[in-house]
Structures are given as structure tokens and as C-alpha cells.
Protein backbone atom coordinates (compact mmCIF):
# COMPACT_ATOMS: atom_id res chain seq x y z
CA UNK A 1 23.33 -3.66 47.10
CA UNK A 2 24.15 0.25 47.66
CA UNK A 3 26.49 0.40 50.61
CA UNK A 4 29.75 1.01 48.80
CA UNK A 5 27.80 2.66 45.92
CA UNK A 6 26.62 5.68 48.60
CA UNK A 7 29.60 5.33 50.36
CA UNK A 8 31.42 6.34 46.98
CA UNK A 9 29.29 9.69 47.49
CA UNK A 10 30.00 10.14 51.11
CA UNK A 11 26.58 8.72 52.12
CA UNK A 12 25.75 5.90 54.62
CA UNK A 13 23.13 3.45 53.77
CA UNK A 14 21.45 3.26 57.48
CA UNK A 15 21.09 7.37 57.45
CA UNK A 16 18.99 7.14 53.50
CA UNK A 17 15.84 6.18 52.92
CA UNK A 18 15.81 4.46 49.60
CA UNK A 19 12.64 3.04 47.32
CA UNK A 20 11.94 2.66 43.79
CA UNK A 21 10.68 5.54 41.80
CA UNK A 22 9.51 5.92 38.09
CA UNK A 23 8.13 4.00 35.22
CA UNK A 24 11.29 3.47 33.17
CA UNK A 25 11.34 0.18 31.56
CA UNK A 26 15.45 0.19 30.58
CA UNK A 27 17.94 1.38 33.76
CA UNK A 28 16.34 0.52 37.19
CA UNK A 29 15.76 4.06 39.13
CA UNK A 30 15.90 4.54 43.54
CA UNK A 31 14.89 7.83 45.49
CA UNK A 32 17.46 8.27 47.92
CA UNK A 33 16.94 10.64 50.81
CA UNK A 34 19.36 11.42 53.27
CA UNK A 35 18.11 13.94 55.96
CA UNK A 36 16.68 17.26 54.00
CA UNK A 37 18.44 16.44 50.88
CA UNK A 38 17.14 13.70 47.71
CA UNK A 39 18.37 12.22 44.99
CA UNK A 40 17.82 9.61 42.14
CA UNK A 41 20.48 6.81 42.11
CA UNK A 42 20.10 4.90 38.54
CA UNK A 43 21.74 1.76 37.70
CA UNK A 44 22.55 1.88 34.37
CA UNK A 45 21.13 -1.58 31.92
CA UNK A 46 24.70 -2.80 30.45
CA UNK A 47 23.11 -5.30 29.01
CA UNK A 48 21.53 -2.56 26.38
CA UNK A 49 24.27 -0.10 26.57
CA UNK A 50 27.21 -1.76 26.57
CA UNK A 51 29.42 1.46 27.56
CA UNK A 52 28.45 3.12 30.07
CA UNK A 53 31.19 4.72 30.39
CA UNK A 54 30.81 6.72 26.82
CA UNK A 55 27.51 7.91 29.12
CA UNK A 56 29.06 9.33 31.43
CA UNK A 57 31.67 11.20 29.23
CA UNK A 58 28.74 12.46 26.85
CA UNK A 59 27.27 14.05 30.14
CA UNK A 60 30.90 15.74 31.24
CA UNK A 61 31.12 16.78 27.88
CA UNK A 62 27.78 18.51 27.53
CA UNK A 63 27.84 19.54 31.02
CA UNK A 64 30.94 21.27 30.22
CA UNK A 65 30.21 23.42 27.48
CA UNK A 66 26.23 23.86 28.82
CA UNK A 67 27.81 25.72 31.69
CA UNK A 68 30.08 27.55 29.77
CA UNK A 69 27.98 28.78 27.44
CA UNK A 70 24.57 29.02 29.06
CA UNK A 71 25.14 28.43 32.57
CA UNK A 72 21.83 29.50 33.10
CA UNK A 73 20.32 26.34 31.65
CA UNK A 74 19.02 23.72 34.38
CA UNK A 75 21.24 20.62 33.14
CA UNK A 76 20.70 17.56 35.89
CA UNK A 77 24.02 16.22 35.33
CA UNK A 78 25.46 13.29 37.42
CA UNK A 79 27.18 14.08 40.64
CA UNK A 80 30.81 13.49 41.51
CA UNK A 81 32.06 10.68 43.57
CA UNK A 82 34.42 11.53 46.51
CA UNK A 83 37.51 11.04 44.19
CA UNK A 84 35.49 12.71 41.21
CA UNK A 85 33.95 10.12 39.04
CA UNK A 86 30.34 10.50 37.93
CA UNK A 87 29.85 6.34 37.73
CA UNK A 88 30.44 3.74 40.05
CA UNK A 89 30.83 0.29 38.94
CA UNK A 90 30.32 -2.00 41.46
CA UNK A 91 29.54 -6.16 41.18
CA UNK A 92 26.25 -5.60 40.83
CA UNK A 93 26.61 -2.66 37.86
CA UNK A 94 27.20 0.75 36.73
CA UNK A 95 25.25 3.62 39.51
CA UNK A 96 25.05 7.46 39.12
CA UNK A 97 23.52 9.91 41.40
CA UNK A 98 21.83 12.57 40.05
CA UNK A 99 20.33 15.73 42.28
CA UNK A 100 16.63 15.16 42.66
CA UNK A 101 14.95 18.86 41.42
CA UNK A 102 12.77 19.75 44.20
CA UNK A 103 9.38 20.42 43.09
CA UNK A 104 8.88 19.05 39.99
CA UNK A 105 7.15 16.51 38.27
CA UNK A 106 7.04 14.10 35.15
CA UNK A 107 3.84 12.86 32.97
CA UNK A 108 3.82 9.41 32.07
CA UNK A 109 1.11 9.58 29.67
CA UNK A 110 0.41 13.28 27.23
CA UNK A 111 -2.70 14.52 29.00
CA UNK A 112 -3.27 18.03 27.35
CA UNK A 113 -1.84 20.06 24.30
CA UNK A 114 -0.17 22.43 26.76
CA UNK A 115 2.06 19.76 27.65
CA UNK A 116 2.99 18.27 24.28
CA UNK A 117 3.99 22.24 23.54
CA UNK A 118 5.82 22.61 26.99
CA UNK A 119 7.90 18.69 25.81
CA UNK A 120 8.71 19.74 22.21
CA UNK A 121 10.36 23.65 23.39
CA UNK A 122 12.16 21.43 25.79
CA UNK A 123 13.62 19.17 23.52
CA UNK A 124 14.11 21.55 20.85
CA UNK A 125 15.96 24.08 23.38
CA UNK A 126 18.13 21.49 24.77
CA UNK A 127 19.17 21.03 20.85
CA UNK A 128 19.49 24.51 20.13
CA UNK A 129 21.77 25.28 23.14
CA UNK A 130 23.84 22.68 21.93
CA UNK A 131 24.20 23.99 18.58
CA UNK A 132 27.71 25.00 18.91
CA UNK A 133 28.84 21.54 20.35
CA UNK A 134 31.11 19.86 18.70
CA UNK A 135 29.14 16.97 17.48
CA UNK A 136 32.50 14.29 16.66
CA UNK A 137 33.20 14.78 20.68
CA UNK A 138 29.59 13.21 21.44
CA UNK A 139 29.94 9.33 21.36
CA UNK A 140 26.79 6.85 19.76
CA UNK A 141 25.97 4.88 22.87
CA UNK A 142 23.53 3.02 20.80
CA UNK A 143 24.70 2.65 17.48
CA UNK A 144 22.45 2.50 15.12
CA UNK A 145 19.34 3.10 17.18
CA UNK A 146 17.49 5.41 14.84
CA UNK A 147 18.80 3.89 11.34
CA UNK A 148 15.61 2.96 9.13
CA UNK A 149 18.05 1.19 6.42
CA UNK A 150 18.95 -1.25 9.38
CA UNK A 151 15.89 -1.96 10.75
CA UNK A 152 14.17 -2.62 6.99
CA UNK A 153 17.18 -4.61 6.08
CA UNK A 154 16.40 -6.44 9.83
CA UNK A 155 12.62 -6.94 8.79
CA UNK A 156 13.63 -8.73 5.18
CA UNK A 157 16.14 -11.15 6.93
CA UNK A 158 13.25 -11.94 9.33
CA UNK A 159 11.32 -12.69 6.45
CA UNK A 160 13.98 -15.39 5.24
CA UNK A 161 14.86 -16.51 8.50
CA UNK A 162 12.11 -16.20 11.01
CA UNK A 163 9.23 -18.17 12.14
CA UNK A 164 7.24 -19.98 9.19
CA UNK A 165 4.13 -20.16 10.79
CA UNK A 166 3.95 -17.06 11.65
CA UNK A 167 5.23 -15.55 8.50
CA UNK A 168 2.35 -17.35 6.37
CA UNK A 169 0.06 -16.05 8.85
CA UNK A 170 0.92 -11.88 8.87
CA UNK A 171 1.34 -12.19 4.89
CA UNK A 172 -1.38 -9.24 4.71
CA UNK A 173 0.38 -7.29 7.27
CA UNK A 174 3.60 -7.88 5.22
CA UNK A 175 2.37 -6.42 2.38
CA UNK A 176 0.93 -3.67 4.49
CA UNK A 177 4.28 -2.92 5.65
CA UNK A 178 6.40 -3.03 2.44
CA UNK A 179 3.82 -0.77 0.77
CA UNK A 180 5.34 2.24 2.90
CA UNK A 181 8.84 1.66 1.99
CA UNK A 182 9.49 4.76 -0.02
CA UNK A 183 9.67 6.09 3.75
CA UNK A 184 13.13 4.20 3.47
CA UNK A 185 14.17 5.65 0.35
CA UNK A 186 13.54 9.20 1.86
CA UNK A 187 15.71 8.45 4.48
CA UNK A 188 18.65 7.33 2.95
CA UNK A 189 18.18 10.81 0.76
CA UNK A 190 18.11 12.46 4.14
CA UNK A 191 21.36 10.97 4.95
CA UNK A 192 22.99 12.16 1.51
CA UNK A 193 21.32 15.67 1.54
CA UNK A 194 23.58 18.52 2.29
CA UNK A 195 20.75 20.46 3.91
CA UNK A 196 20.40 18.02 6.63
CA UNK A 197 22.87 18.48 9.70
CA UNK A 198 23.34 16.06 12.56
CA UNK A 199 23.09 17.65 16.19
CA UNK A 200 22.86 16.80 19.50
CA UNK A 201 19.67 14.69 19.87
CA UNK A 202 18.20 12.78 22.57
CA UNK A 203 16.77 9.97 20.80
CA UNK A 204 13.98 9.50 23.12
CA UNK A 205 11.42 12.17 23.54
CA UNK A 206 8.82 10.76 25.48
CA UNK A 207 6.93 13.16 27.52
CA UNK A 208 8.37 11.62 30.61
CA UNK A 209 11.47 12.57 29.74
CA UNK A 210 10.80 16.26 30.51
CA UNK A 211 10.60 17.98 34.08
CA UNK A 212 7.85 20.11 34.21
CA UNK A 213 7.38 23.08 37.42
CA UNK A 214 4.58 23.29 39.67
CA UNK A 215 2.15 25.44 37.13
CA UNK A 216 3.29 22.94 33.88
CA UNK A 217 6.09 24.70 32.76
CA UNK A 218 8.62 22.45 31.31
CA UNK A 219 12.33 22.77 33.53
CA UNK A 220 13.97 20.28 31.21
CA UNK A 221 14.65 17.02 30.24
CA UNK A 222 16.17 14.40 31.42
CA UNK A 223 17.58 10.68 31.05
CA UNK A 224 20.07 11.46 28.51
CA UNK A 225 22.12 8.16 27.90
CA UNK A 226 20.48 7.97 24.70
CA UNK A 227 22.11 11.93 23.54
CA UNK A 228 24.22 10.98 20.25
CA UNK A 229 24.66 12.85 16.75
CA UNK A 230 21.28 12.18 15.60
CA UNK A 231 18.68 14.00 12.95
CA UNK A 232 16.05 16.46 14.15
CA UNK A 233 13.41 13.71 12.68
CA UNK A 234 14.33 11.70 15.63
CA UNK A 235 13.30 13.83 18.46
CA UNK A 236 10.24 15.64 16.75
CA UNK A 237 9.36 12.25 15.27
CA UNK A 238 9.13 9.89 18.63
CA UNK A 239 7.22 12.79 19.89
CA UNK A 240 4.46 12.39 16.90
CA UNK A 241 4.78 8.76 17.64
CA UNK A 242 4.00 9.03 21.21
CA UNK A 243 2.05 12.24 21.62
CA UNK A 244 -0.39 12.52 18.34
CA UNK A 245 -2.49 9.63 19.25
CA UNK A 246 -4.87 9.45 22.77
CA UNK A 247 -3.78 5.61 23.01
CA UNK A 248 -0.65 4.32 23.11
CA UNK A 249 1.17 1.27 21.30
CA UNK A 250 -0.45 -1.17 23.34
CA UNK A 251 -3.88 -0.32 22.34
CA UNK A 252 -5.94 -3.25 20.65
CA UNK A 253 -8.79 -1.71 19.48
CA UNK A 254 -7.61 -0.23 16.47
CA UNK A 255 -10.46 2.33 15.56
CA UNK A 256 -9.42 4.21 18.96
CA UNK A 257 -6.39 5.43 17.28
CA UNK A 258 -6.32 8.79 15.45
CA UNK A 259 -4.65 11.95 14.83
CA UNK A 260 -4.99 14.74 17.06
CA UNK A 261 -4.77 17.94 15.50
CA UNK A 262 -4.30 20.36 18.06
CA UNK A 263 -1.49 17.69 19.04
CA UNK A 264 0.29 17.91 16.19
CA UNK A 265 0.12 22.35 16.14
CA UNK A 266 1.24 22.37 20.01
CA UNK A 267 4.75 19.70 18.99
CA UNK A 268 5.30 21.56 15.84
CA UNK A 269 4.81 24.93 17.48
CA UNK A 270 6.98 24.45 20.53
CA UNK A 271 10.00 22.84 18.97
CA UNK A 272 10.05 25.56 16.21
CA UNK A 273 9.61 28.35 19.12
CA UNK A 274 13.32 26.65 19.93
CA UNK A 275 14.75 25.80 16.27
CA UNK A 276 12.76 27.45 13.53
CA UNK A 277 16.01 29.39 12.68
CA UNK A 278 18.15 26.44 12.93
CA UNK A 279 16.06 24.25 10.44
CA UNK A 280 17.02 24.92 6.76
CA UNK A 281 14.44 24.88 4.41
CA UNK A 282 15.06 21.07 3.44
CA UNK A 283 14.31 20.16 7.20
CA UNK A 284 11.67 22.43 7.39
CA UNK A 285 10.09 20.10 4.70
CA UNK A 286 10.36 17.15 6.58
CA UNK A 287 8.59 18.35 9.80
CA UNK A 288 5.51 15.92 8.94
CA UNK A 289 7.91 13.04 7.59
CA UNK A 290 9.75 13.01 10.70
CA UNK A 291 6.35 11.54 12.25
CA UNK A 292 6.16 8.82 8.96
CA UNK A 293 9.55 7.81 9.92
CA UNK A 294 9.62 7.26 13.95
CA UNK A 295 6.75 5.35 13.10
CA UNK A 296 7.20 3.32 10.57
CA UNK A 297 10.16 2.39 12.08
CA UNK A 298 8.45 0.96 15.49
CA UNK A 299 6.27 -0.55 13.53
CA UNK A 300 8.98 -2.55 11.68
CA UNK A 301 10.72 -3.08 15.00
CA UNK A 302 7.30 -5.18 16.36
CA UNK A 303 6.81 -7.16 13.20
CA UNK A 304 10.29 -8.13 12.66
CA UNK A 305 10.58 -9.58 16.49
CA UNK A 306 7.01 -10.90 16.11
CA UNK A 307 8.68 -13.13 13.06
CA UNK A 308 11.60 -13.19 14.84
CA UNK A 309 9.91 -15.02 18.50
CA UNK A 310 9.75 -12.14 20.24
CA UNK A 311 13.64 -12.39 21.03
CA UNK A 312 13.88 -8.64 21.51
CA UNK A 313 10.75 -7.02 22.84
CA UNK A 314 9.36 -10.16 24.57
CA UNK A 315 5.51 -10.62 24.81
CA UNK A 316 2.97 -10.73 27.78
CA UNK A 317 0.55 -12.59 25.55
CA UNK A 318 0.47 -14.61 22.27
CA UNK A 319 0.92 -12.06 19.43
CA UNK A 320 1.54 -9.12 21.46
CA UNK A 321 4.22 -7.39 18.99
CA UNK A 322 1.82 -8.45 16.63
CA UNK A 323 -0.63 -5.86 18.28
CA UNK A 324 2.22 -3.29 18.36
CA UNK A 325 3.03 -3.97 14.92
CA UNK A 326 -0.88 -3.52 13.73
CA UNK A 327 -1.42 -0.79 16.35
CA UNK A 328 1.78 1.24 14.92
CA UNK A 329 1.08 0.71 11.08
CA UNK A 330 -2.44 1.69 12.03
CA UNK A 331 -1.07 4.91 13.18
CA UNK A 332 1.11 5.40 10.20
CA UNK A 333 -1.80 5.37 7.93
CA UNK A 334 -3.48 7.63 10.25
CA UNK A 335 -0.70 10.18 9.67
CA UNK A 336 -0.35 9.59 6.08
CA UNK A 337 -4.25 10.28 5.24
CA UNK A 338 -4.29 13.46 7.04
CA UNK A 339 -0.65 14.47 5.42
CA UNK A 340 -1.80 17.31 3.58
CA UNK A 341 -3.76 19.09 6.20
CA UNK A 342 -0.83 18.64 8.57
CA UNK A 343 1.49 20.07 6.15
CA UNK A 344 -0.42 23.04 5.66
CA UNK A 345 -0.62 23.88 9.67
CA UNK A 346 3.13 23.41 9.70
CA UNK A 347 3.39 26.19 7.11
CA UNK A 348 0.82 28.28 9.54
CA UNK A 349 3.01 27.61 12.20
CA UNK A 350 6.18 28.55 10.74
CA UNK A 351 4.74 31.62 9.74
CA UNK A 352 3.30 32.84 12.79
CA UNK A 353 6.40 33.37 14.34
């Protein structure tokens, strides 16, 4: 599969030593090392971004003004071919090679508050460097990714169109569901609201998404096809979604999930160590409702392929987005009981700065 893929680098496939490496569930992801040096060859999944190309633009693009304006920042950008392209598209897909950072490491799973605080400065310094970046230059390589509106208006068509059966059967859960739709509303105000900017957001702010040093520093992050125009409620809200709780979105016993409060001080801390001063006071507002809203939108997500067959997500057992969809409005309610204590540490936090 790689010969003329390595060869596009100047590297020969008998001299590497190549396995698999990583978790991710989207682009499949090889070590490659070739005598003293390493690196991570990635083949990009077409079949969920259909452009890979506008990828590898983004990156030249941020790459570009990164080094020009903070050259000191540790960017892992894609290397250059032998006649200077940063993708190869071959007959079996779309490959970049990326320099593997020597001594460091990635979390699959939020183990300590330390490292939810060491994620969230990551992800809100790699926004605040950008700042400056002109935002219409940045393509969406998923359109739509992060829009509530579409994903509600994708849950009622399920509700017309999908499975019967199943419908009758999660009419409680439906209910459940539609009771948290003002979460919608406040969205669509977000979009409308002159105090909320977009910027240059990653979209996907799980904690393995951040390269951390030997003594759990955070470097970086990293896999960064998903960087578009975004709001700050998507980063700081997938990390709420993934980090506040000490299961994750496969978890079946609901009474396991809860709120972690020293969680929820080490996000909010860390990202506004990086953007407290560029938040305006509307955003600084919605610093708890950015967790309501990554939420409430996975949760929708699950139910609306549960109705829908599991088309999208696929299932490893018989009501598996089910689960998800229980396990993620579970978590939602979690938040929204313990709203006004977590408002009132946000205001401690921004204060303490």
C-alpha cells in the first residue's frame, strides 16, 4: 500500500519500519521509522471528509501565518513531498506525513484535573494565536458539523420518517429530549448576537488531541482536519462533554455518571488562562452553556440514528445509540442541576486572574 506514498517523501518502504499507532476511530494512523528518524503517516477517511484537499490548504494556511507570527509555537504541520505537496493521493487514498515529536505522549481517557487544565490552555492558545487569522481564508471541511438547528431539525424528520417500532418504544426518551430544546433557541441567538465572533476552532477537543511533555505539560494539539470558523462553545463544550464525567458515552450504568467539580474549575481555568481577554462579556456568559450545547447535541445525534437504524454511528449491540442517547441526556441533566454552582466558580475563575 505505501511504496509510492514514501517514495513521494524520498523514503523506501524496505528501509521503514511501519505499524499501526493510536486509537482514532475516523483517518487510519502508521508509525513510520526510517533509521533514527519517525513519523506518523495518516490516511485521510474521504468517505467523511470529502475534500481533503481544503485540509491540507487549512494547514498551509495556518502554518503560514503561525510561523510568521509566533514562530515559536510547536505547530506539527504536514511535511512536503519531493515536488512540495503536503498530500498524496494515491489508489488507495489521500496520505500525509507528519514529524513524529520525540518524547511525547497522548491520553486517551482524562485521568487527573491537571490534565483537563493542561488540554483546555492548549486549545484555547492554539485559538488565541490565531486570533489575527483571517477567518474567510479557513475552509469548513465539515460543514455543518457543530450546527444544533441541523441536527434538531435531523431528530424531528427522524421522528416522521424513522423506524416505527422503535419510535413507539423511546416515546419517554422523546419527550426527555424535546424538553431541553430552549438549548436550540439559545443557539440560534448565539448565531444572531453581535457579541459572539467566529475563530479558528478545532471542533474536536478530546484530550487525545493534545501532546503532552514528559512531566504533563501540554506541547500542543494535534489532528486538525476538523479546524474551521467555529464558536468558542465548540471547543470548551466537547471538552465538558468528554472531560466532566469519570465515564464516558458508552457507559450503561447510568448512576455512574456525574459532574466533577474540580473538572469543570481546571477546563474553565485553563482555557481562560489563554482567552479570558478575548471573550466578550456575552461569551463569557455562555462558558457553562457551551457544556448544555456539545451535549445536547450528541445526545440528539444517538437518538436520531437510533430512530434512524443506526445508519450513521452503527451499533455493536441492539440499542447501543440508544445507550449513548440515555447515557448523554443523562449527562445533560447532570450539568443542568448543578448549573448554578458551576456558574458561580466560573465567575471565581474569571476573577482570579
Amino acid at each position: 500500500m505505501f511504496p509510492s506514498v514514501l517514495e513521494a517523501y524520498g523514503l523506501s518502504e524496505d528501509q521503514c519500519s511501519i505499524r499501526p499507532f493510536g486509537t482514532g476511530l475516523i483517518n487510519h494512523t502508521w508509525k513510520v521509522s526510517y533509521g533514527a528518524e519517525a513519523y506518523i503517516l495518516q490516511r485521510i477517511n474521504d468517505a467523511v471528509f470529502h475534500h481533503p484537499h481544503l485540509i491540507a490548504e487549512n494547514m498551509d494556511a495556518l502554518a503560514f501565518y503561525l510561523q510568521t507570527h509566533h514562530p515559536e509555537y510547536l505547530f506539527v504541520k504536514p511535511l512536503s513531498t519531493k515536488d512540495g505537496r503536503n498530500l498524496v493521493q494515491t489508489a488507495e487514498g489521500y496520505f500525509r506525513l507528519v514529524p513524529f515529536i520525540a518524547d511525547s505522549y497522548t491520553f486517551d481517557v482524562v485521568a487527573a484535573a491537571e490534565q483537563a487544565y493542561q488540554a483546555a490552555r492548549q486549545f484555547g492558545k492554539f485559538t488565541r494565536l490565531l486570533a489575527g487569522f483571517p477567518i474567510g481564508r479557513l475552509h469548513l471541511t465539515l460543514p455543518d458539523f457543530h450546527n444544533l438547528s441541523l441536527r434538531y431539525r435531523q431528530f424531528e424528520t427522524a421522528l416522521q420518517k424513522g423506524n416505527p417500532a422503535r419510535i413507539a418504544a423511546t416515546e419517554s426518551l422523546i419527550e426527555a429530549m424535546r424538553s431541553f430544546r430552549d438549548i436550540v433557541h439559545t443557539f440560534e441567538d448565539i448565531r444572531n448576537h453581535s457579541g459572539f465572533r467566529l475563530r479558528v476552532t478545532h471542533h474536536d477537543t478530546k484530550i487525545s488531541n493534545v501532546l503532552f511533555d514528559g512531566s504533563g505539560k501540554g506541547l500542543c494539539v494535534i489532528d486538525l482536519d476538523t479546524v474551521m470558523p467555529g464558536y468558542f462553545i465548540s471547543d470548551l463544550g466537547d471538552m465538558m462533554r468528554t472531560y466532566l464525567s469519570p465515564v464516558s458515552e458508552e457507559e450503561k450504568n447510568m448512576d455512574l455518571i456525574l459532574i466533577r467539580d474540580e473538572y469543570f474549575q481546571a477546563i474553565v481555568r485553563g482555557y481562560l488562562s489563554e482567552m479570558k481577554d478575548e471573550l466578550s462579556s456575552a461569551e463569557m456568559e455562555h462558558i457553562v452553556y457551551s457544556g448544555k450545547f456539545m451535549i445536547y447535541m450528541q445526545a440528539l445525534r444517538f437518538l436520531t440514528d437510533h430512530l434512524n437504524d443506526d445508519q450513521y454511528y452503527g451499533a455493536r449491540y441492539e440499542g447501543h445509540n440508544h445507550v449513548r442517547a440515555v447515557n448523554q441526556l443523562t449527562l445533560l441533566q447532570r450539568l443542568t442541576e448543578k448549573e448554578p454552582i458551576l456558574k458561580r466558580m466560573v465567575q471565581e475563575s474569571i476573577y482570579s486572574f
